[in-house]
Protein backbone atom coordinates (compact mmCIF):
# COMPACT_ATOMS: atom_id res chain seq x y z
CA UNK A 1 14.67 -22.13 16.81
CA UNK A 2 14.55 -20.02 13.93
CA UNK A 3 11.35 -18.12 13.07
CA UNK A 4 9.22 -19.42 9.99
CA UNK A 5 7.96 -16.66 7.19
CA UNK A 6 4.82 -16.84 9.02
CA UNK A 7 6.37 -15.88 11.98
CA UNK A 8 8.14 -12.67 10.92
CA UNK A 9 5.11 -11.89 9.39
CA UNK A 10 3.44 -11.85 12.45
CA UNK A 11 5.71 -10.22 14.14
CA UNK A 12 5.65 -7.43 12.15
CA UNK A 13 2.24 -6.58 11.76
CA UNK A 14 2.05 -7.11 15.60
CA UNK A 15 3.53 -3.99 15.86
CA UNK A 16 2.89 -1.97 12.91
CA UNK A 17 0.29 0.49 14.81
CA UNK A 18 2.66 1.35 17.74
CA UNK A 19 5.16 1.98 15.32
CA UNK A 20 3.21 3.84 12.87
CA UNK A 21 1.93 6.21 15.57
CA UNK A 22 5.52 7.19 16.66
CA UNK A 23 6.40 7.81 12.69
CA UNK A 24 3.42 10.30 12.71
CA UNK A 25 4.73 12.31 16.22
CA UNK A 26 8.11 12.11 15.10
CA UNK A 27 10.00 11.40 11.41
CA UNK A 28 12.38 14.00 10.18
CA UNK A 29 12.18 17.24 8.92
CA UNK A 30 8.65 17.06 7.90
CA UNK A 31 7.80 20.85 7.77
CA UNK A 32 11.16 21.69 5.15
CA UNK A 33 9.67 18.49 3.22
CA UNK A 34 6.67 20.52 2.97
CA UNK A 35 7.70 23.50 2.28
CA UNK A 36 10.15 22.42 -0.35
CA UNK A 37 6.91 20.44 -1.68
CA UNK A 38 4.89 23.63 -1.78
CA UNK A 39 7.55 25.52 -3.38
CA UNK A 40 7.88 23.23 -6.33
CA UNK A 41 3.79 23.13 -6.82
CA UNK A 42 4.93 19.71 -8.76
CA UNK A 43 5.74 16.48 -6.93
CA UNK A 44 7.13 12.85 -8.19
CA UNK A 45 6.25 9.71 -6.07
CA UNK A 46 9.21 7.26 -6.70
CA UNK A 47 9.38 4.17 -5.43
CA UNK A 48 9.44 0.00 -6.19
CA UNK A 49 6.98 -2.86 -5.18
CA UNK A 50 5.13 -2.34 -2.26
CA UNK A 51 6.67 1.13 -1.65
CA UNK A 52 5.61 2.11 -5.15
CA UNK A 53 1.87 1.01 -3.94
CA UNK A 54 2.39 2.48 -0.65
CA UNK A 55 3.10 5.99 -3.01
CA UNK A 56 0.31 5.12 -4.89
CA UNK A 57 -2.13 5.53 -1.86
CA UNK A 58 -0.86 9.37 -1.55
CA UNK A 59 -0.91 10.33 -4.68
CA UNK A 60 -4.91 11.73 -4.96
CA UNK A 61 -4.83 12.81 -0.68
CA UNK A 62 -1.54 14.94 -2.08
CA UNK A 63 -3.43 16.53 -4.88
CA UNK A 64 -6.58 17.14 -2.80
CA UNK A 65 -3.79 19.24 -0.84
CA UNK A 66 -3.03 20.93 -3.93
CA UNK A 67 -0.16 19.42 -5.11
CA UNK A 68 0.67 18.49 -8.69
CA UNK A 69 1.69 14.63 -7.82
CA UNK A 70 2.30 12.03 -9.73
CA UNK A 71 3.40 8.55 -8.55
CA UNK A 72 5.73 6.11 -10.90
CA UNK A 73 7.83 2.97 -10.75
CA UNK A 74 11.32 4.27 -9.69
CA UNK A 75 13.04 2.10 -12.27
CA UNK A 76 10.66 3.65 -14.98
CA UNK A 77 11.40 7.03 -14.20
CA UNK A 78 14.92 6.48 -14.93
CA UNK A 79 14.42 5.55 -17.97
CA UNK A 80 11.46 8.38 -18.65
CA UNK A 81 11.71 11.08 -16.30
CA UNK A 82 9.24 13.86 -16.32
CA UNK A 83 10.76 17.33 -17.71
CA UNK A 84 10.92 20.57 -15.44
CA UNK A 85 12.11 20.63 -11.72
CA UNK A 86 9.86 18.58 -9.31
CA UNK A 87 10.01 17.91 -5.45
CA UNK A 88 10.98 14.12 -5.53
CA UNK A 89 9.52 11.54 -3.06
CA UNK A 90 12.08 8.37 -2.59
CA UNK A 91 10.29 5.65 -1.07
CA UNK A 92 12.29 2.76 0.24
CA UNK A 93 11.53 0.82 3.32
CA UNK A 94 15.63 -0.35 3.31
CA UNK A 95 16.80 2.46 2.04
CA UNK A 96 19.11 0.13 -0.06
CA UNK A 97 17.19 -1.29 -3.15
CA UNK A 98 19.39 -1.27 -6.49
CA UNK A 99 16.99 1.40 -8.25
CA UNK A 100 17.32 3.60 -5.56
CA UNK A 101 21.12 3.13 -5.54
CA UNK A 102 21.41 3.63 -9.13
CA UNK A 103 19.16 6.62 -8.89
CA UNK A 104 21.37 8.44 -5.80
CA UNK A 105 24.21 7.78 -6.99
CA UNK A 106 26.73 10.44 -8.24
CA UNK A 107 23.23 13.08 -8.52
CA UNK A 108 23.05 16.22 -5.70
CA UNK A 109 20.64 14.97 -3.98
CA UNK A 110 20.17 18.22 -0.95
CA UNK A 111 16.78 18.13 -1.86
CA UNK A 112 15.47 14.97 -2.26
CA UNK A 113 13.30 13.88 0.10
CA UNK A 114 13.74 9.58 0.92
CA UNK A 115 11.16 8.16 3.01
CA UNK A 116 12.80 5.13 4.96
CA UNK A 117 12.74 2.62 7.81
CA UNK A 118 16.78 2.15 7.70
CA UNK A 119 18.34 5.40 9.36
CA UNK A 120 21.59 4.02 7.96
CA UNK A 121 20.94 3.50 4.73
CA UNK A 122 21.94 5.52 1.79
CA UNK A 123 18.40 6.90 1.76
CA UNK A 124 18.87 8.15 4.65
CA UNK A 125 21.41 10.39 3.95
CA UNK A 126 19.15 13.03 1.52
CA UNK A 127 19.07 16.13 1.69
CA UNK A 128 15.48 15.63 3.76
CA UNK A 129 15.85 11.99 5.43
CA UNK A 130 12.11 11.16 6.76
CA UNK A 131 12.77 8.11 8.90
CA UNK A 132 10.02 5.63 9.73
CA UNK A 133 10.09 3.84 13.44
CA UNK A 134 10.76 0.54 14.27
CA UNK A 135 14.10 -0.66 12.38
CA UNK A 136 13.84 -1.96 8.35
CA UNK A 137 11.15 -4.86 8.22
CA UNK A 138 12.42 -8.52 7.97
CA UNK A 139 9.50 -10.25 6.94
CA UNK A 140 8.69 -11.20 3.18
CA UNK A 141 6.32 -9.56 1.99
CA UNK A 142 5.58 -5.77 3.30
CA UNK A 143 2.85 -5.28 5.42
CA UNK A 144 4.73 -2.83 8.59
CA UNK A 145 6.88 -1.16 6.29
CA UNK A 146 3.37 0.02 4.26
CA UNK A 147 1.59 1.32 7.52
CA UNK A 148 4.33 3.33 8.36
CA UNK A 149 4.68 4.72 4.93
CA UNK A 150 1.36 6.07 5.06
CA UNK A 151 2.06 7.84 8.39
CA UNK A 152 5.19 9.13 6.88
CA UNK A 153 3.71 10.86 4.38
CA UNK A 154 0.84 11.97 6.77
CA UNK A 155 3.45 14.04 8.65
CA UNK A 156 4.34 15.57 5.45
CA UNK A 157 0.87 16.13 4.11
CA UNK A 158 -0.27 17.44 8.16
CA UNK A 159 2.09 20.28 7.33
CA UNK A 160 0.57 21.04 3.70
CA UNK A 161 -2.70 21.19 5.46
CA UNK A 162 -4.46 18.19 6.07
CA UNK A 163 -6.14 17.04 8.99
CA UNK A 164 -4.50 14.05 10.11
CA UNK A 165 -6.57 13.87 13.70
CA UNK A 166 -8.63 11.11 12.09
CA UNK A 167 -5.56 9.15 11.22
CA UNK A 168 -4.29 9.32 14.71
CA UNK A 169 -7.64 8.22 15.94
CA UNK A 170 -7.23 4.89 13.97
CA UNK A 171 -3.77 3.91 14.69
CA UNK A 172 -4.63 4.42 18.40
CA UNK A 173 -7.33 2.43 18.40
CA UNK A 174 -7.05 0.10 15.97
CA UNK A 175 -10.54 -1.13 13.96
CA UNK A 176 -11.92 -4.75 14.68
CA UNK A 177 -11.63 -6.95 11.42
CA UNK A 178 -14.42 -9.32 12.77
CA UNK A 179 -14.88 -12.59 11.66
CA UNK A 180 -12.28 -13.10 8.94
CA UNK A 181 -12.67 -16.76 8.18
CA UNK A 182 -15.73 -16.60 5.23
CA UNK A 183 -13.18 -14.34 3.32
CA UNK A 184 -10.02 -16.59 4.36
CA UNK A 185 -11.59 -19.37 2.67
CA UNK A 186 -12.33 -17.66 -0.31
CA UNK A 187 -9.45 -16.47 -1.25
CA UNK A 188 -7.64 -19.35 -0.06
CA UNK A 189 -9.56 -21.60 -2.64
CA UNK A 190 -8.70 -19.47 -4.97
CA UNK A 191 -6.22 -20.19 -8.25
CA UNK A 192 -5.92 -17.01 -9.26
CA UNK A 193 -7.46 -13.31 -8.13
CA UNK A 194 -8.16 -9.83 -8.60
CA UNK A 195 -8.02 -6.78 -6.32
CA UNK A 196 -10.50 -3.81 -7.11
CA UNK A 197 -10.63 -0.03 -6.50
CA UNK A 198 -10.78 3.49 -6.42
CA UNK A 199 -8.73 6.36 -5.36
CA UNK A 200 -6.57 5.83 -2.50
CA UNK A 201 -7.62 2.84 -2.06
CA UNK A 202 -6.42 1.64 -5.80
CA UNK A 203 -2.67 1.67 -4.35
CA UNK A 204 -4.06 -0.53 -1.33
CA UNK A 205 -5.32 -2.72 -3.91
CA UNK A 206 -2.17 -3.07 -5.93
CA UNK A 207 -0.17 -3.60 -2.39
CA UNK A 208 -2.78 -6.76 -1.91
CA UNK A 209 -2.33 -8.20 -4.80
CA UNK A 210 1.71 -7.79 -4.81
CA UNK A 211 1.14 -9.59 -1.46
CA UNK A 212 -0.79 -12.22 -2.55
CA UNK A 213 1.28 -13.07 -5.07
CA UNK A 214 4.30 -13.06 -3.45
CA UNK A 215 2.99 -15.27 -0.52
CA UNK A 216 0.45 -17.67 -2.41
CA UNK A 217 2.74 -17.56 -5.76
CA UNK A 218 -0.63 -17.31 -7.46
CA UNK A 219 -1.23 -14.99 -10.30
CA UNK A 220 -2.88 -11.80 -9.35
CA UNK A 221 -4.00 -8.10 -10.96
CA UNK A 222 -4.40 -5.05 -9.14
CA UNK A 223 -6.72 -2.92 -11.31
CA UNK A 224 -8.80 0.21 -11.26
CA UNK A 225 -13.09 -0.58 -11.23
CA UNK A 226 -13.05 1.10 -14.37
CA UNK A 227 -10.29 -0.78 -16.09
CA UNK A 228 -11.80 -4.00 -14.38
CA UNK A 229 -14.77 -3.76 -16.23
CA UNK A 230 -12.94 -3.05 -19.84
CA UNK A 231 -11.57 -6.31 -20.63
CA UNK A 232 -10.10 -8.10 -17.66
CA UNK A 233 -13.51 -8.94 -16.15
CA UNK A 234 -13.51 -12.30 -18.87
CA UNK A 235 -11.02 -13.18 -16.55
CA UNK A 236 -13.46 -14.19 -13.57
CA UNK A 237 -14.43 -17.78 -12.95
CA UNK A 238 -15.08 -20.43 -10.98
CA UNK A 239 -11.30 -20.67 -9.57
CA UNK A 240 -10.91 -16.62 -9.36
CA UNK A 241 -11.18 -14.63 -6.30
CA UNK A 242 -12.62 -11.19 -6.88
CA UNK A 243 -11.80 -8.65 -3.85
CA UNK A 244 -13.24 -5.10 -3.86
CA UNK A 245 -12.33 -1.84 -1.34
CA UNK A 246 -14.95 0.65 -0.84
CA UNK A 247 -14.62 3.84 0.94
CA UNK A 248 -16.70 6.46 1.90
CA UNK A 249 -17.26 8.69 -1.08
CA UNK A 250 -19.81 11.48 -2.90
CA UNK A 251 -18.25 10.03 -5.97
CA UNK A 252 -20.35 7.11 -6.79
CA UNK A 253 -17.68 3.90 -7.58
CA UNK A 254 -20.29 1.45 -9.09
CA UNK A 255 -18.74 -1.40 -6.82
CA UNK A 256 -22.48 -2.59 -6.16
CA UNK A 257 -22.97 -2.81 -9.94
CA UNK A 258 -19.61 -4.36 -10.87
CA UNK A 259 -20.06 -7.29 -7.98
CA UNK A 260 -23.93 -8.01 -8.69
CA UNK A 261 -22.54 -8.62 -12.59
CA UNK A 262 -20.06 -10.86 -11.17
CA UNK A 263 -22.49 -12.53 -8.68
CA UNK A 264 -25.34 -13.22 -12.08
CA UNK A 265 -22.31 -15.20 -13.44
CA UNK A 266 -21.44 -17.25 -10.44
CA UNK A 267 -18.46 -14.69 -9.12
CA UNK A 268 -19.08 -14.55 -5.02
CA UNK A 269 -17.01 -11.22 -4.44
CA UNK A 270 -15.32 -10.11 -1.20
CA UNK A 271 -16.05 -6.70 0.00
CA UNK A 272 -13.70 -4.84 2.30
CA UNK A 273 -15.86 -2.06 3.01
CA UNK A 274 -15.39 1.24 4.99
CA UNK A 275 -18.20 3.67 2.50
CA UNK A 276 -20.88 3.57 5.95
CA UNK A 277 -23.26 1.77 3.40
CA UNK A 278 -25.37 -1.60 3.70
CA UNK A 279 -23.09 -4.53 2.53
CA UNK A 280 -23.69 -5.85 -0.94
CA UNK A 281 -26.04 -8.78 -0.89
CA UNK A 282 -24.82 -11.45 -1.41
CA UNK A 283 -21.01 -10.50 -1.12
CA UNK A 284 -18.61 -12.06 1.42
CA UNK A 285 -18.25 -8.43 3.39
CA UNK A 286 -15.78 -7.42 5.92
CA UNK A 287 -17.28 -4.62 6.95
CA UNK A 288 -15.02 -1.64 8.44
CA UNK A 289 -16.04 1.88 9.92
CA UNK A 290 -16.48 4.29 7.46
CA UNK A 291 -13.57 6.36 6.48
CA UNK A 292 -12.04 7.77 3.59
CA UNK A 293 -8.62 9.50 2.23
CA UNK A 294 -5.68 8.48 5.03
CA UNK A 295 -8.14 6.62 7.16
CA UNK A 296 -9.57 4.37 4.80
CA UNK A 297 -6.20 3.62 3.21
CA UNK A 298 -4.63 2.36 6.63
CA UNK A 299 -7.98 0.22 7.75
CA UNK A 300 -8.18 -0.78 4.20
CA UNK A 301 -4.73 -1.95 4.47
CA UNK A 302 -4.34 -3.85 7.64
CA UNK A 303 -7.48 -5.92 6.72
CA UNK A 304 -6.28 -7.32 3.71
CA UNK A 305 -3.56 -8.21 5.35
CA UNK A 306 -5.27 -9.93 7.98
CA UNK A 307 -7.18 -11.60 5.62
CA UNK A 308 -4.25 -12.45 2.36
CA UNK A 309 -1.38 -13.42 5.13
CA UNK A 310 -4.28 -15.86 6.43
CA UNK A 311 -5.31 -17.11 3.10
CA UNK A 312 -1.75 -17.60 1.37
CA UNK A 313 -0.72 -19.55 5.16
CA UNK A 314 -2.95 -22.31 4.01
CA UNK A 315 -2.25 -22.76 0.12
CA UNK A 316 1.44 -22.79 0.78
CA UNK A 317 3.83 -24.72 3.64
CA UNK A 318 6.64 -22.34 3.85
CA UNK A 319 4.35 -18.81 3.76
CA UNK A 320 6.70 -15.84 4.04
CA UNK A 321 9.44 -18.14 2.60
CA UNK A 322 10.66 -16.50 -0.93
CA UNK A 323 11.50 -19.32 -3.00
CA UNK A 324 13.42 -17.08 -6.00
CA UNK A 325 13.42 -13.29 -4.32
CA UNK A 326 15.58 -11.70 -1.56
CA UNK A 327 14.02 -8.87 0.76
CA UNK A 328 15.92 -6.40 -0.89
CA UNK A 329 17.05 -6.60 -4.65
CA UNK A 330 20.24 -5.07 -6.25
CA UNK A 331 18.40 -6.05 -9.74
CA UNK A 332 18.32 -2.26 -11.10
CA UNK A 333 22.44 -1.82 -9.65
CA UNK A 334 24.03 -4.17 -12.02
């Protein structure tokens, strides 16, 4: 019989950690990635949809290594690109996406470096190919293909100096999620939500909500705390599901603030929180170890998976099912 949505998603995440941990030991030419990175003091994060978001992650843990990076919507930069000469960063988990064929095509590109899960792909064949384990993902929407992104990059950013021992540590021995089911049932009552955060943890965020959306075909906004709180929070009711990340930081993020506002107008957030503090009162909290950069970013993402694959299975019959998309879009080729 042939596997439902929900099945492939399954499937994939099943094995996301095993094949995120060979990624890490073993990609591609990680250290001329680096050094071509280093060179260049200037990097560009390209990428669409959840590889965008998966970008999005690395961009601050790349300039905490010193690096001048910037992460934008491939089929933006097209149209807008940045003057001088950076490193580029093509994120695709096929490899085969009409942006990125538009972009490679007919350009030298001996010096691009394509992150990718499709060793075949025209991706892969860059200058400096970093390959993720595993095959390309077949479920809709990402959830593997993001894991392994992050431990792609890892490799990269290991050899520009970061500690990635605590990264290792995590995908070896993956975190218990706990009792998922009060924030399940949130968000699966839910008609429309938001996903909340800082740092690193803003492009887990954005990868939720893309999720969400695509699997629960309910609106949904990634957004910033800050940007949150100017304007969009009119947006919270009764039918909206408000989810927050916190990580372990000596910058304060205000998340207690922002969610006891929310809770004084009837707004029962969910938490997904790795900072090592007490849980909010009164929040829905899935609380994670504490961890922050690389760390926080992977636990971060695997929970919300658990927890928006979960959801979206009950407010839909055919979860994982694309009604109007394909896996992989030509949209940006034509």
């Amino acid at each position: 019989m042939k596997p439902t949505g929900l099945d492939l998603l399954n499937a994939e995440m099943s094995r996301q950690f095993t094949d995120a941990r060979a990624t890490l030991a073993d990609c591609g030419p990680v250290a001329q990635a680096a050094d071509h990175i280093r060179a260049k003091g200037r990097l560009m994060l390209l990428g669409m949809g959840g590889s965008h978001w998966a970008n999005r992650m690395v961009e601050p843990i790349y300039r905490a290594a010193g690096i001048d990076a910037t992460a934008q919507a491939l089929s933006e930069y097209m149209r807008a690109p940045l003057p001088g000469d950076p490193a580029l960063i093509v994120t695709s988990q096929s490899g085969a996406s009409g942006e990125v064929l538009r972009f490679l095509d007919g350009q030298d590109d001996s010096q691009i470096i394509g992150l990718t899960l499709a060793p075949q792909s025209r991706l892969a064949q860059v200058g400096l190919p970093i390959i993720g384990a595993g095959g390309v993902e077949l479920a809709y929407a990402a959830t593997r293909s993001l894991l392994i992104t992050i431990a792609m990059h890892a490799a990269i950013l290991h050899r520009l100096g970061l500690p990635v021992e605590g990264l290792e540590a995590a995908l070896a021995t993956p975190a218990s999620l706990g009792d998922l089911g009060p924030a399940v049932d949130a968000l699966a009552a839910a008609r429309n939500a938001v996903f909340v955060a800082r740092g690193s943890l803003q492009g887990v965020a954005d990868a939720a909500a893309l999720s969400l959306m695509e699997l629960a075909r309910i609106p949904v906004l990634g957004l910033e705390a800050g940007q949150f709180r100017h304007g969009p929070f009119e947006m919270a009711g009764a039918d909206t599901a408000v989810v927050f990340l916190r990580a372990q930081s000596a910058e304060p993020d205000n998340i207690e603030g922002l969610a006891a506002e929310l809770m004084a107008h009837g707004v029962r957030p969910i938490v997904v929180d790795l900072s090592g503090q007490p849980a909010i009162a009164g929040c829905i909290t899935l609380q994670l170890p504490a961890a922050d950069g690389l760390v926080a970013a992977a636990n971060g993402l695997v929970g919300l998976q658990a927890i928006v694959v979960a959801a979206a299975a009950r407010m839909v019959p055919d979860v994982g099912t694309p009604l109007w998309s394909t896996k992989v879009t030509s949209g940006e080729s034509r």
